[in-house]
N, C-alpha and C. Protein backbone atom coordinates (compact mmCIF):
# COMPACT_ATOMS: atom_id res chain seq x y z
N UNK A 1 -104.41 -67.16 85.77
CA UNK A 1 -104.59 -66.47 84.50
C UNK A 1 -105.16 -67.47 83.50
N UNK A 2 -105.87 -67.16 82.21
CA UNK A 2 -106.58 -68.13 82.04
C UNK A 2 -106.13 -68.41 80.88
N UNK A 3 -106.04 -69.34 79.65
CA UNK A 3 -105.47 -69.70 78.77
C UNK A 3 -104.92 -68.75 78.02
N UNK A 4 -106.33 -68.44 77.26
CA UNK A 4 -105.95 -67.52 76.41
C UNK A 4 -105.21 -66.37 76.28
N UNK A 5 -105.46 -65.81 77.98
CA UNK A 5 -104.67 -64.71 78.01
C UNK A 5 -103.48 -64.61 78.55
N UNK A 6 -102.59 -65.90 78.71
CA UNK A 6 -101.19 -66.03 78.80
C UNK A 6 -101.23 -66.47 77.43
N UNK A 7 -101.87 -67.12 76.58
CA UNK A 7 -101.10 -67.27 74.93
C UNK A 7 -101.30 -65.77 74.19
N UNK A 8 -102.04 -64.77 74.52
CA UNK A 8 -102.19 -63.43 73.93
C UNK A 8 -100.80 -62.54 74.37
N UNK A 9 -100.75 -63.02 75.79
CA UNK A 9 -99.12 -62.34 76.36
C UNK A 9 -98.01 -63.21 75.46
N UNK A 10 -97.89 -63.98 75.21
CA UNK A 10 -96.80 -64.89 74.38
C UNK A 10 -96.43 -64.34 72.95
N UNK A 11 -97.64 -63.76 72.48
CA UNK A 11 -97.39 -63.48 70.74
C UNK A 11 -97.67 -61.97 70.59
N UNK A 12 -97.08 -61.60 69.47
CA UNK A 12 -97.62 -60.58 69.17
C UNK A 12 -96.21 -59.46 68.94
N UNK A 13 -96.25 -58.26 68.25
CA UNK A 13 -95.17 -57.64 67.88
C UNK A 13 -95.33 -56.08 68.90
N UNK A 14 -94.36 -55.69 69.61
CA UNK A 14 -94.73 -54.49 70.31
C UNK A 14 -94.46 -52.89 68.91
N UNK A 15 -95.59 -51.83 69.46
CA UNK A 15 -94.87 -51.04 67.93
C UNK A 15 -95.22 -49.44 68.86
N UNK A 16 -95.33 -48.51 68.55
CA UNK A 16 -95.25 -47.46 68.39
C UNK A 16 -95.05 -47.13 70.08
N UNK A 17 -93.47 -47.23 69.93
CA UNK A 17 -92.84 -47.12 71.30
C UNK A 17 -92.89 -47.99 72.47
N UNK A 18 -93.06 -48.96 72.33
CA UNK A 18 -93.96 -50.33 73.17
C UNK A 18 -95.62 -49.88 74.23
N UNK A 19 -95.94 -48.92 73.31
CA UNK A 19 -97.07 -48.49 74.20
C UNK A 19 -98.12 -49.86 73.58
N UNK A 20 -98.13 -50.35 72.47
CA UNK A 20 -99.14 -51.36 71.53
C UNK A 20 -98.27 -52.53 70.97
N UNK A 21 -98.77 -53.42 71.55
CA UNK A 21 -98.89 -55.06 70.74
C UNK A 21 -99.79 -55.37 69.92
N UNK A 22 -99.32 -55.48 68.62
CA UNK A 22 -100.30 -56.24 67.98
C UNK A 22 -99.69 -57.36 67.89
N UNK A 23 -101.05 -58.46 67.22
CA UNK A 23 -100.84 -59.97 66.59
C UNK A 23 -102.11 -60.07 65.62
N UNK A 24 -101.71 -61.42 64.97
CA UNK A 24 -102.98 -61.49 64.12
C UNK A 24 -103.44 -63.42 64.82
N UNK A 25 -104.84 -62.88 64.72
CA UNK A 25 -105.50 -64.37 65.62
C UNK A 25 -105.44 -65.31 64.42
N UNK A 26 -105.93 -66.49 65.24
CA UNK A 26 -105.97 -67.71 63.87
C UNK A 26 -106.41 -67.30 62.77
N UNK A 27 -107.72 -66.38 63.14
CA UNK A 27 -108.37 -66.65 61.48
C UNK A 27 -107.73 -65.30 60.70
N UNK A 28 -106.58 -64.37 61.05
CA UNK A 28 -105.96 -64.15 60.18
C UNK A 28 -106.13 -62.27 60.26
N UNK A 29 -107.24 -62.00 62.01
CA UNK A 29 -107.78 -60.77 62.06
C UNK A 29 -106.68 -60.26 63.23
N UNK A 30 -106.80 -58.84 62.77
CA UNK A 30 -105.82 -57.78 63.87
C UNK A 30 -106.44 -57.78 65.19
N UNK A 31 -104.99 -57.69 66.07
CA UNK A 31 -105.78 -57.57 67.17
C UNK A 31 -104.60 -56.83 67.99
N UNK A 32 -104.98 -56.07 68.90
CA UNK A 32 -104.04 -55.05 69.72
C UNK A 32 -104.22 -55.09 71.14
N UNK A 33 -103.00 -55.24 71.81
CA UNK A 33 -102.82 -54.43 73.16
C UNK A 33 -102.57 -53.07 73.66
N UNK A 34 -103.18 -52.50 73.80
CA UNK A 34 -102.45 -51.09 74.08
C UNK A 34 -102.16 -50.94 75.67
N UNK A 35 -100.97 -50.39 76.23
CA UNK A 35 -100.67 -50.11 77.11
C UNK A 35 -100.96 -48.65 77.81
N UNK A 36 -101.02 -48.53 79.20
CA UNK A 36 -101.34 -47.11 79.95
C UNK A 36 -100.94 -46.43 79.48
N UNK A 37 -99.36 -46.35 78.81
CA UNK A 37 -98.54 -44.99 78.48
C UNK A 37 -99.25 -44.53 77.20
N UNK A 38 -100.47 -45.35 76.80
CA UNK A 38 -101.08 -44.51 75.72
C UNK A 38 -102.39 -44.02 76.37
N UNK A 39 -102.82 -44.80 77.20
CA UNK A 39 -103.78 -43.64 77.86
C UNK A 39 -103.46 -42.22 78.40
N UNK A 40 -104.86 -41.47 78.50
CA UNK A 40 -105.22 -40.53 79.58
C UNK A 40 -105.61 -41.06 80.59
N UNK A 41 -105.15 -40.76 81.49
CA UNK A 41 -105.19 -41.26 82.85
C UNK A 41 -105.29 -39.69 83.80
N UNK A 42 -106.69 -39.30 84.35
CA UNK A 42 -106.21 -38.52 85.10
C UNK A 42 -105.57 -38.36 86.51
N UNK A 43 -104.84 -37.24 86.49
CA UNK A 43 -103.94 -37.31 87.38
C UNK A 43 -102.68 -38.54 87.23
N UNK A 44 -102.63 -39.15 86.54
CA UNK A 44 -101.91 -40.28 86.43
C UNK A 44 -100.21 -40.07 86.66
N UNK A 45 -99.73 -38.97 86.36
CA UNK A 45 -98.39 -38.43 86.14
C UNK A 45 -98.09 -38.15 87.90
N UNK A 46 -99.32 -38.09 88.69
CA UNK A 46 -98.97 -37.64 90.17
C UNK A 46 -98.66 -38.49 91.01
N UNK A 47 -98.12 -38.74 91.95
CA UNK A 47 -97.51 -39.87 92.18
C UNK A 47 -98.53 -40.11 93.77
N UNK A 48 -99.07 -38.74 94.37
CA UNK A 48 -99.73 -38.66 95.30
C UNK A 48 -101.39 -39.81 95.02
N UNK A 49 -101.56 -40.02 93.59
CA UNK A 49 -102.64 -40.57 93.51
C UNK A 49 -102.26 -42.16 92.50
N UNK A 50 -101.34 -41.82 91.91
CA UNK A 50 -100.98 -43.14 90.89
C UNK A 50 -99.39 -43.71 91.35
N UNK A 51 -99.08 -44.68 90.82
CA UNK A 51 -97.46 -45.10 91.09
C UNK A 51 -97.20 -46.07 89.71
N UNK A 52 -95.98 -45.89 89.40
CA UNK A 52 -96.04 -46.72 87.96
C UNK A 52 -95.36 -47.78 88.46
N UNK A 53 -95.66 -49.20 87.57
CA UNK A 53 -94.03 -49.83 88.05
C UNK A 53 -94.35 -50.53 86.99
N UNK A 54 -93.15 -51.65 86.82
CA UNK A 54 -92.62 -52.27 85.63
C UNK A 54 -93.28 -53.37 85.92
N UNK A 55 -93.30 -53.93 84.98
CA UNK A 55 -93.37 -55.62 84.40
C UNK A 55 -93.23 -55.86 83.29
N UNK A 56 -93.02 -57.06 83.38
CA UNK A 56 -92.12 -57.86 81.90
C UNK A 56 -93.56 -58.74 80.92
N UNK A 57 -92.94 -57.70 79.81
CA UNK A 57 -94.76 -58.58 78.83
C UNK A 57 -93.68 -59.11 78.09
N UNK A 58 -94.47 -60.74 77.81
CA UNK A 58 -93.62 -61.32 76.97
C UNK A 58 -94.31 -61.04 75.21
N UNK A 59 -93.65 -61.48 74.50
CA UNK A 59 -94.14 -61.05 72.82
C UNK A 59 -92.45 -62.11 72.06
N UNK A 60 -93.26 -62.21 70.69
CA UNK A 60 -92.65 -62.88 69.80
C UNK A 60 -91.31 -62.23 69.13
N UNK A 61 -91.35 -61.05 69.90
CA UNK A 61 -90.59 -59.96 69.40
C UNK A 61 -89.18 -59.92 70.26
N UNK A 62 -89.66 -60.54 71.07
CA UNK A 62 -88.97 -60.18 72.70
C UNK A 62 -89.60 -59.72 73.92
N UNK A 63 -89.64 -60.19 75.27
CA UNK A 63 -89.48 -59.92 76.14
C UNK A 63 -89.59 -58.10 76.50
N UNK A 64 -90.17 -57.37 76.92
CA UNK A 64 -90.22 -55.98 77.08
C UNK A 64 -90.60 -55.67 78.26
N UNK A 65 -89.93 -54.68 79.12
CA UNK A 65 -90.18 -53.69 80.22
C UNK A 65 -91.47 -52.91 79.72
N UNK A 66 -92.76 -53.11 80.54
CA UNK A 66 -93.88 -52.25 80.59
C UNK A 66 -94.45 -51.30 81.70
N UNK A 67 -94.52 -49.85 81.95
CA UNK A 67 -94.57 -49.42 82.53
C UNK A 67 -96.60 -49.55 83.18
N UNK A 68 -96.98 -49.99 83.68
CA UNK A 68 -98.46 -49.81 84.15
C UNK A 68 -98.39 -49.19 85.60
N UNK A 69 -99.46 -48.19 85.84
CA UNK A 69 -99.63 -47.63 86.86
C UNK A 69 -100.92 -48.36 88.09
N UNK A 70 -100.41 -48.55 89.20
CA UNK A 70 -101.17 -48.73 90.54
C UNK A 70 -101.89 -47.72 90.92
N UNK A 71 -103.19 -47.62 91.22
CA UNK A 71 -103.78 -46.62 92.00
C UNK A 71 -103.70 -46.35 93.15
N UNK A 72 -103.21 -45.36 93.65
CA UNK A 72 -102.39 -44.91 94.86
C UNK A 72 -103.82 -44.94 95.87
N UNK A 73 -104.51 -43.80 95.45
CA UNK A 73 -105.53 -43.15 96.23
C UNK A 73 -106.22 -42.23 95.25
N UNK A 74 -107.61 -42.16 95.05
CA UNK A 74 -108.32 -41.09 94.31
C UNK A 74 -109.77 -41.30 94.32
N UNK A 75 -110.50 -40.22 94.17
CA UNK A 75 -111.79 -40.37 94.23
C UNK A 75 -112.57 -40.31 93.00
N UNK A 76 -111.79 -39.44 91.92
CA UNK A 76 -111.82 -38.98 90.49
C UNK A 76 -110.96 -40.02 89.68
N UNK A 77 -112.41 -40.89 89.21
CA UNK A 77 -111.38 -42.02 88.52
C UNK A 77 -111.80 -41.54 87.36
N UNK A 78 -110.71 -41.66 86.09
CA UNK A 78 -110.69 -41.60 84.88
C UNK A 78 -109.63 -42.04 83.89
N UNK A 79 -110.12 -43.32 83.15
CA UNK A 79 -108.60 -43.93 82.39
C UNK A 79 -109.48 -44.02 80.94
N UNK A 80 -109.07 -43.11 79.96
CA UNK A 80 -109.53 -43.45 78.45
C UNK A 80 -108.45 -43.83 77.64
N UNK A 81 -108.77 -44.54 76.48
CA UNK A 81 -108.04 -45.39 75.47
C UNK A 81 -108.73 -44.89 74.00
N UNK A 82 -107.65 -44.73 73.29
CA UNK A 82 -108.43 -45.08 71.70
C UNK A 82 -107.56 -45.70 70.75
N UNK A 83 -107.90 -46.41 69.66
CA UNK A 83 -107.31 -46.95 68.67
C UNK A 83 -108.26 -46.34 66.87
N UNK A 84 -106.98 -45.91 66.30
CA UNK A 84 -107.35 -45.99 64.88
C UNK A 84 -108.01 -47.13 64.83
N UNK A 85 -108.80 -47.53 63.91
CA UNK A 85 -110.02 -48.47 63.54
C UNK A 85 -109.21 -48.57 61.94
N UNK A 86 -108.83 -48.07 61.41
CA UNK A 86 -108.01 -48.41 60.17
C UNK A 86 -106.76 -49.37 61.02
N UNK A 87 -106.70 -49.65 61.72
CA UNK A 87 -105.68 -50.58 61.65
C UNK A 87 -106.36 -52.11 62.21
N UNK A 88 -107.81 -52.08 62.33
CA UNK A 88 -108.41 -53.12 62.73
C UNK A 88 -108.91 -53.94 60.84
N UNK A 89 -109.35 -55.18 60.72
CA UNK A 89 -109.49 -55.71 60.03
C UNK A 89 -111.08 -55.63 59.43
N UNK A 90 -111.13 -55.22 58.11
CA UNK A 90 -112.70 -54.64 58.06
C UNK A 90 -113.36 -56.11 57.82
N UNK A 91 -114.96 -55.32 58.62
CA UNK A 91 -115.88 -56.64 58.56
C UNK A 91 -116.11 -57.63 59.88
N UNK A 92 -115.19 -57.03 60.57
CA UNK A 92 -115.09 -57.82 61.94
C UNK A 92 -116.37 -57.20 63.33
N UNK A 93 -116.55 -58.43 64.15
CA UNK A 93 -117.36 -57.30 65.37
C UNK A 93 -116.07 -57.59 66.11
N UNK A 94 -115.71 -56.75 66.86
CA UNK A 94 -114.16 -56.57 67.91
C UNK A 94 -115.02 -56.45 69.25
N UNK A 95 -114.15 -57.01 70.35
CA UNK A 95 -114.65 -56.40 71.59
C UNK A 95 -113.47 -55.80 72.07
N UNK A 96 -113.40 -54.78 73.43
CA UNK A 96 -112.71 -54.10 73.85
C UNK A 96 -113.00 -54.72 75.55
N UNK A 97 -111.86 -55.00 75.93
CA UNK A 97 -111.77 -55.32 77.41
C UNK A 97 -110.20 -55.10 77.46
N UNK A 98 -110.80 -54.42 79.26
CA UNK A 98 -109.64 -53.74 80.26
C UNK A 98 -109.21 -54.99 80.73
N UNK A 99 -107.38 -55.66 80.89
CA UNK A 99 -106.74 -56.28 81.54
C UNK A 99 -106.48 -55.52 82.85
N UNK A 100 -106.96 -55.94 83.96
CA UNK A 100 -106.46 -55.21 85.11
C UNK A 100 -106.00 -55.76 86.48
N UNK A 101 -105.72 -55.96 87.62
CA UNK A 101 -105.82 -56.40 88.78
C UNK A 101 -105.89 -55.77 89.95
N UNK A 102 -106.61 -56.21 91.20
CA UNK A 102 -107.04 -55.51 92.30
C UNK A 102 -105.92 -56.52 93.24
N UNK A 103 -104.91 -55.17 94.03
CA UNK A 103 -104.54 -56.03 95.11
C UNK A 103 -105.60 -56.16 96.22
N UNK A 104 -104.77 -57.47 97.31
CA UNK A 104 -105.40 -57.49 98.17
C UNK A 104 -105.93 -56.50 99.00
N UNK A 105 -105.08 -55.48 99.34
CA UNK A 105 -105.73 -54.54 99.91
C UNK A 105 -106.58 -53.37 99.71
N UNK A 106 -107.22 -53.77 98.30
CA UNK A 106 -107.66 -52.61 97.50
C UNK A 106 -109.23 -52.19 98.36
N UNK A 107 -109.73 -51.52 97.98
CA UNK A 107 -111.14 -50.73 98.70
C UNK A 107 -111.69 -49.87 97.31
N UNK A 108 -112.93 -49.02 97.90
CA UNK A 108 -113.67 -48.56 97.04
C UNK A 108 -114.38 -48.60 95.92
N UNK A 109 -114.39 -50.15 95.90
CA UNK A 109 -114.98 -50.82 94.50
C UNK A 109 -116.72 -51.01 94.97
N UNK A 110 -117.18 -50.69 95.93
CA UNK A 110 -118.25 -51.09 96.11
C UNK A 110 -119.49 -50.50 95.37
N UNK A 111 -118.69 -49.22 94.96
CA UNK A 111 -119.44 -48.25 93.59
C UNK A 111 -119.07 -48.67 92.48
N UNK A 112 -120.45 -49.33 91.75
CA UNK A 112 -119.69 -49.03 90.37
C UNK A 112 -119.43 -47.99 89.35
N UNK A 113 -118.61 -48.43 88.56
CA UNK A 113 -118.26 -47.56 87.59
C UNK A 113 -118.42 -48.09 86.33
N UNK A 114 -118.48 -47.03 85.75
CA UNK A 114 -118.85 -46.98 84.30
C UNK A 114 -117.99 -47.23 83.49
N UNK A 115 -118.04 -48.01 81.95
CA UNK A 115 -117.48 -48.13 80.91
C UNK A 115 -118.21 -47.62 79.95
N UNK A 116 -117.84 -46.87 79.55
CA UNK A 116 -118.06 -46.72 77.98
C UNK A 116 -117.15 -46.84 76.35
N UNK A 117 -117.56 -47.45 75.56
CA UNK A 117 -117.23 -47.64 74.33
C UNK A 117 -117.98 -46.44 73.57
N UNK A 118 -116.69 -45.78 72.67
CA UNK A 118 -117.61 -44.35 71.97
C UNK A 118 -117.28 -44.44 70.48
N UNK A 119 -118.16 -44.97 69.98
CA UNK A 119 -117.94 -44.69 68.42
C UNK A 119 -117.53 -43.93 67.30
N UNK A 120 -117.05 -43.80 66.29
CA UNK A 120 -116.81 -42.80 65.75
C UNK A 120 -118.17 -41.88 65.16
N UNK A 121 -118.98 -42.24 64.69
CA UNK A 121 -120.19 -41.63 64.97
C UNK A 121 -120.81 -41.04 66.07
N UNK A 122 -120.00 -41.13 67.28
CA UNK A 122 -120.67 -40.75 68.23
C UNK A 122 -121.27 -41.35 69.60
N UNK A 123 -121.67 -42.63 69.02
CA UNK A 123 -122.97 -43.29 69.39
C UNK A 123 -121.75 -44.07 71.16
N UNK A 124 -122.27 -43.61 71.86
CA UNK A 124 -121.85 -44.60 73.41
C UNK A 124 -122.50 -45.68 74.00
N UNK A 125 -121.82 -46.89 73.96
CA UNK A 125 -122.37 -47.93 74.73
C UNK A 125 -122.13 -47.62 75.70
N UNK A 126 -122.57 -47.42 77.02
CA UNK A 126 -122.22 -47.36 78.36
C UNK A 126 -122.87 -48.47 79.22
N UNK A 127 -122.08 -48.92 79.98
CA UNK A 127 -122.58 -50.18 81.43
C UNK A 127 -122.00 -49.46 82.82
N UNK A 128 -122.71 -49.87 83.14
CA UNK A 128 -122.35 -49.86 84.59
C UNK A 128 -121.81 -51.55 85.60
N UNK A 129 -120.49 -51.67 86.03
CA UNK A 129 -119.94 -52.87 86.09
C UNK A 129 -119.37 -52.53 88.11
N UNK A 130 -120.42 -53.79 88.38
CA UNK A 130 -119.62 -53.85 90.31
C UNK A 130 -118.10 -54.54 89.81
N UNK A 131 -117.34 -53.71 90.19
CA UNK A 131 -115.97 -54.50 90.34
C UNK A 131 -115.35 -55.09 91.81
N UNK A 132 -116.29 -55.08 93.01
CA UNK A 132 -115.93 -55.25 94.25
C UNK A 132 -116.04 -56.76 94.42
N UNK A 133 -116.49 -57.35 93.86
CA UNK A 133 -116.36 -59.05 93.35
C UNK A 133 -115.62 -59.33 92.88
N UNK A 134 -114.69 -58.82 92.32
CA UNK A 134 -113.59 -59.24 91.35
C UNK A 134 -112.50 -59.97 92.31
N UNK A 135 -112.02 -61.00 91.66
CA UNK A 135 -111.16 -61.76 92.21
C UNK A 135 -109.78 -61.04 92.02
N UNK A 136 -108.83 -60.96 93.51
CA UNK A 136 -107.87 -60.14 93.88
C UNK A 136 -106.60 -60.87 93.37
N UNK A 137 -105.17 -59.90 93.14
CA UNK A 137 -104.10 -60.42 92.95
C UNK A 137 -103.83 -61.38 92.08
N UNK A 138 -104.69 -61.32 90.35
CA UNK A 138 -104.71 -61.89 89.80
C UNK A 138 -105.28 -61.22 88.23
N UNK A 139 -104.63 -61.11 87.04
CA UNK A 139 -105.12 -60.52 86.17
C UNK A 139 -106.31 -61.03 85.49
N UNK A 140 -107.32 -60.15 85.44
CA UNK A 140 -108.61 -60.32 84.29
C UNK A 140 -109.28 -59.23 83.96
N UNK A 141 -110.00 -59.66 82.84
CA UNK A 141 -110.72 -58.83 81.92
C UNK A 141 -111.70 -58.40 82.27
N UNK A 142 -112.19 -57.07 81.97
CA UNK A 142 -113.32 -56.54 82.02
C UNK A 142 -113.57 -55.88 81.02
N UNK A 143 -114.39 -56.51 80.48
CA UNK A 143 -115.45 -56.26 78.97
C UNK A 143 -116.39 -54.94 79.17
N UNK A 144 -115.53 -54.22 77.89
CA UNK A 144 -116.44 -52.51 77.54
C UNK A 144 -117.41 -52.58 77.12
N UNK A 145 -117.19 -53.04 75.82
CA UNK A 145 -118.53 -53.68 74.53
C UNK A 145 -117.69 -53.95 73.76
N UNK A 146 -118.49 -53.75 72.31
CA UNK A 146 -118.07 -54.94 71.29
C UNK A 146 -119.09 -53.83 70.10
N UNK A 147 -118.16 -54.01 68.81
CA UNK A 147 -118.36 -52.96 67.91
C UNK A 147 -118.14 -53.87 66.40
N UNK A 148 -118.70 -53.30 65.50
CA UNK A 148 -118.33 -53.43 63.96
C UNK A 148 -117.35 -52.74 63.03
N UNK A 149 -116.19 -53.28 62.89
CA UNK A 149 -115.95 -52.22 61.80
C UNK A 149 -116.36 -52.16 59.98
N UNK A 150 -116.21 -51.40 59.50
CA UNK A 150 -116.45 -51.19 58.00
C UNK A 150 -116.26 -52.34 57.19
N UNK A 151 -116.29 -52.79 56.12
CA UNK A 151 -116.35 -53.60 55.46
C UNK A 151 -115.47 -53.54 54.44
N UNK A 152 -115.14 -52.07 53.97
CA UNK A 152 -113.87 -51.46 53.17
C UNK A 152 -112.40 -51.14 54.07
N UNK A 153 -111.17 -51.82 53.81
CA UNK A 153 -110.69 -51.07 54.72
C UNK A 153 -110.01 -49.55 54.72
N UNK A 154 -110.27 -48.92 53.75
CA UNK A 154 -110.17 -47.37 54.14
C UNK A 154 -110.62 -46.72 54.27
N UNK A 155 -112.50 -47.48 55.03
CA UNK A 155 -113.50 -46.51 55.60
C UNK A 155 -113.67 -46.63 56.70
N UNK A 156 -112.48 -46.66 57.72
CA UNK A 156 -112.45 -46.90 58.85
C UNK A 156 -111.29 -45.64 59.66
N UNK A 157 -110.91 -44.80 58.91
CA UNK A 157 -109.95 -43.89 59.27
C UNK A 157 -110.27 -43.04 60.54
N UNK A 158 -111.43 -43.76 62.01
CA UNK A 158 -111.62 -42.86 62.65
C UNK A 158 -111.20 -43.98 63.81
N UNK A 159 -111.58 -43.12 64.81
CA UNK A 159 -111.03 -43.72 66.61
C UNK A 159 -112.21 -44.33 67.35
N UNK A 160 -112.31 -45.10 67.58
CA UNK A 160 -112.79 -45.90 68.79
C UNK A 160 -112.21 -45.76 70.34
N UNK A 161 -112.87 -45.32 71.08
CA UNK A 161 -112.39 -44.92 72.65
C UNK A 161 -113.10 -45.81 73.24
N UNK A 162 -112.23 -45.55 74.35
CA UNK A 162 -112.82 -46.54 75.65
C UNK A 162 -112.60 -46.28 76.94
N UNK A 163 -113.48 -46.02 77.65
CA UNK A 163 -113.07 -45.42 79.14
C UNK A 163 -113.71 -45.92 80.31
N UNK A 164 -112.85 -45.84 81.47
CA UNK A 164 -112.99 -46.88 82.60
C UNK A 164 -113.64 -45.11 83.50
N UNK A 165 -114.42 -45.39 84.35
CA UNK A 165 -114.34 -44.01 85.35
C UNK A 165 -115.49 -44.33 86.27
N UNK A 166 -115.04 -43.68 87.36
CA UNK A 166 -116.64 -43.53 88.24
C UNK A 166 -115.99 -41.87 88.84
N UNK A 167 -117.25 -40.76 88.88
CA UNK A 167 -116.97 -39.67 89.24
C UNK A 167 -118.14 -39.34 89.40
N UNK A 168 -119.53 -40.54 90.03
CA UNK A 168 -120.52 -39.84 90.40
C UNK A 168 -120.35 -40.10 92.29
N UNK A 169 -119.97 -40.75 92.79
CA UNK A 169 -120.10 -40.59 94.20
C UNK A 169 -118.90 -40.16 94.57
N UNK A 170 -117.85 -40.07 93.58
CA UNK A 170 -116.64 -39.57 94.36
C UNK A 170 -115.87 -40.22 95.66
N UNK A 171 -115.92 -41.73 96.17
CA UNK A 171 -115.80 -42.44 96.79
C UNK A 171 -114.12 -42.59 96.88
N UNK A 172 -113.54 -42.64 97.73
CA UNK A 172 -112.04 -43.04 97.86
C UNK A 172 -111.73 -44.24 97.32
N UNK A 173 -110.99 -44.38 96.28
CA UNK A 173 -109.91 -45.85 95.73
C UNK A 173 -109.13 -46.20 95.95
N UNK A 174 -108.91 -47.10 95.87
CA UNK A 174 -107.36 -48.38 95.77
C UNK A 174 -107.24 -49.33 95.58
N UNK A 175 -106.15 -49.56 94.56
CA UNK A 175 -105.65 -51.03 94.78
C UNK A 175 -105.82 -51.14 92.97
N UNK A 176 -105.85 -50.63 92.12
CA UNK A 176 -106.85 -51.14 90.88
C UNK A 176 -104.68 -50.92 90.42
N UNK A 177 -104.12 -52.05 89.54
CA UNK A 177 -103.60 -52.11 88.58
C UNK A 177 -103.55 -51.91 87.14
N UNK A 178 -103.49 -51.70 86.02
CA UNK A 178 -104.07 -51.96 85.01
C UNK A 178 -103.12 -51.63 83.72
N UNK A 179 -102.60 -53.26 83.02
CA UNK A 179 -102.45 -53.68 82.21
C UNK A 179 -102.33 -53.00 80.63
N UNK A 180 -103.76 -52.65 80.64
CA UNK A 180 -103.67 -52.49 79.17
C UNK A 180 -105.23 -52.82 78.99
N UNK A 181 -105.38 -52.61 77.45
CA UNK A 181 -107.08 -52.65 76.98
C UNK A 181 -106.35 -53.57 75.31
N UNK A 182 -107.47 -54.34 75.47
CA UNK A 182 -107.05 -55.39 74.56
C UNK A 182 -108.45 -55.51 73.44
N UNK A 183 -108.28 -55.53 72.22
CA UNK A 183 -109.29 -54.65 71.07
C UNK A 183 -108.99 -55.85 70.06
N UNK A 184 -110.23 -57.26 69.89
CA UNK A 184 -109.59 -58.23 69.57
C UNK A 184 -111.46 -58.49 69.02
N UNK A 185 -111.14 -59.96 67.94
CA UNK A 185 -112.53 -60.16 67.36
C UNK A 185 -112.80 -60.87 68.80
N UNK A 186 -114.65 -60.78 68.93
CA UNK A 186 -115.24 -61.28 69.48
C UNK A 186 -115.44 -62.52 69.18
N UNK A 187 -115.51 -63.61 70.16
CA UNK A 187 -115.58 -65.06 69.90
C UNK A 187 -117.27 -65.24 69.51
């Protein structure tokens, strides 16, 4: 795991039900974790295609039980996220990246899938990202995009989404873990 993101697991306050960690970085800007139990996840509640299990996120707050879900089996991938943007720090560019991990025995990554970042205007960054390279049994990031917010902060009262999916070849999955989506200034 790589520096930063065991000192991002170390700090930070859990809040609206421990689904979100925030902290504020050195220079003084918001920054959030949000956890699965705030995503849409489809099918996610089924156990035939997802499985939840626990782990322990550490925070300045305390130590907390986090529920993240394993991908069982599915061909219909779909995990979206959003955050109020009023609670981000105006004036900032933020990026949005998925914390996730592939066990060893995972498959079906050889398609990629899509991310998209959706603005409140509308406007979608979308990529297309091979995740079948990704190094196994070990947490890292995968970068959505990277956005501006307002410059006032109470002209920011809308949502920023973010979604992980592939549902054009319909290909069988497994193995994908996933953490949380982490909504932090860009370096």
């Amino acid at each position: 795991m790589n520096v930063e993101l065991e000192a991002r697991r170390r700090s930070g306050i859990f809040s609206n039900q421990n689904k979100e960690k925030c902290w504020i970085d050195s220079s003084g800007r918001n920054c959030f974790m949000l956890f699965p139990r705030s995503f849409e996840i489809t099918w996610g509640n089924n156990t035939r295609y997802w499985t939840w299990l626990s782990i322990i996120e550490p925070s300045a707050s305390g130590d907390r039980e986090i529920k993240v879900p394993e991908l069982v089996k599915v061909c219909w991938l779909h995990v979206q996220g959003n955050l109020d943007m009023s609670k981000l720090s105006p004036g900032v560019i933020y990026e949005v990246v998925f914390v996730v991990m592939f066990r060893e025995d995972s498959y079906g990554w050889d398609i990629p899938v899509d991310l998209w970042l959706v603005l409140p205007d509308g406007q979608r960054i979308v990529q297309k990202v091979n995740l079948e390279t990704k190094p196994k049994s070990q947490w890292i990031e995968i970068h959505v995009g990277d956005f501006e917010t307002t410059q006032q902060p109470g002209d920011q009262e809308q949502e920023v989404n973010f979604i992980l999916l592939e549902q054009e070849k319909l290909n069988w999955k497994k193995g994908l873990v996933i953490e949380g989506a982490i909504i932090r200034p860009k370096k």
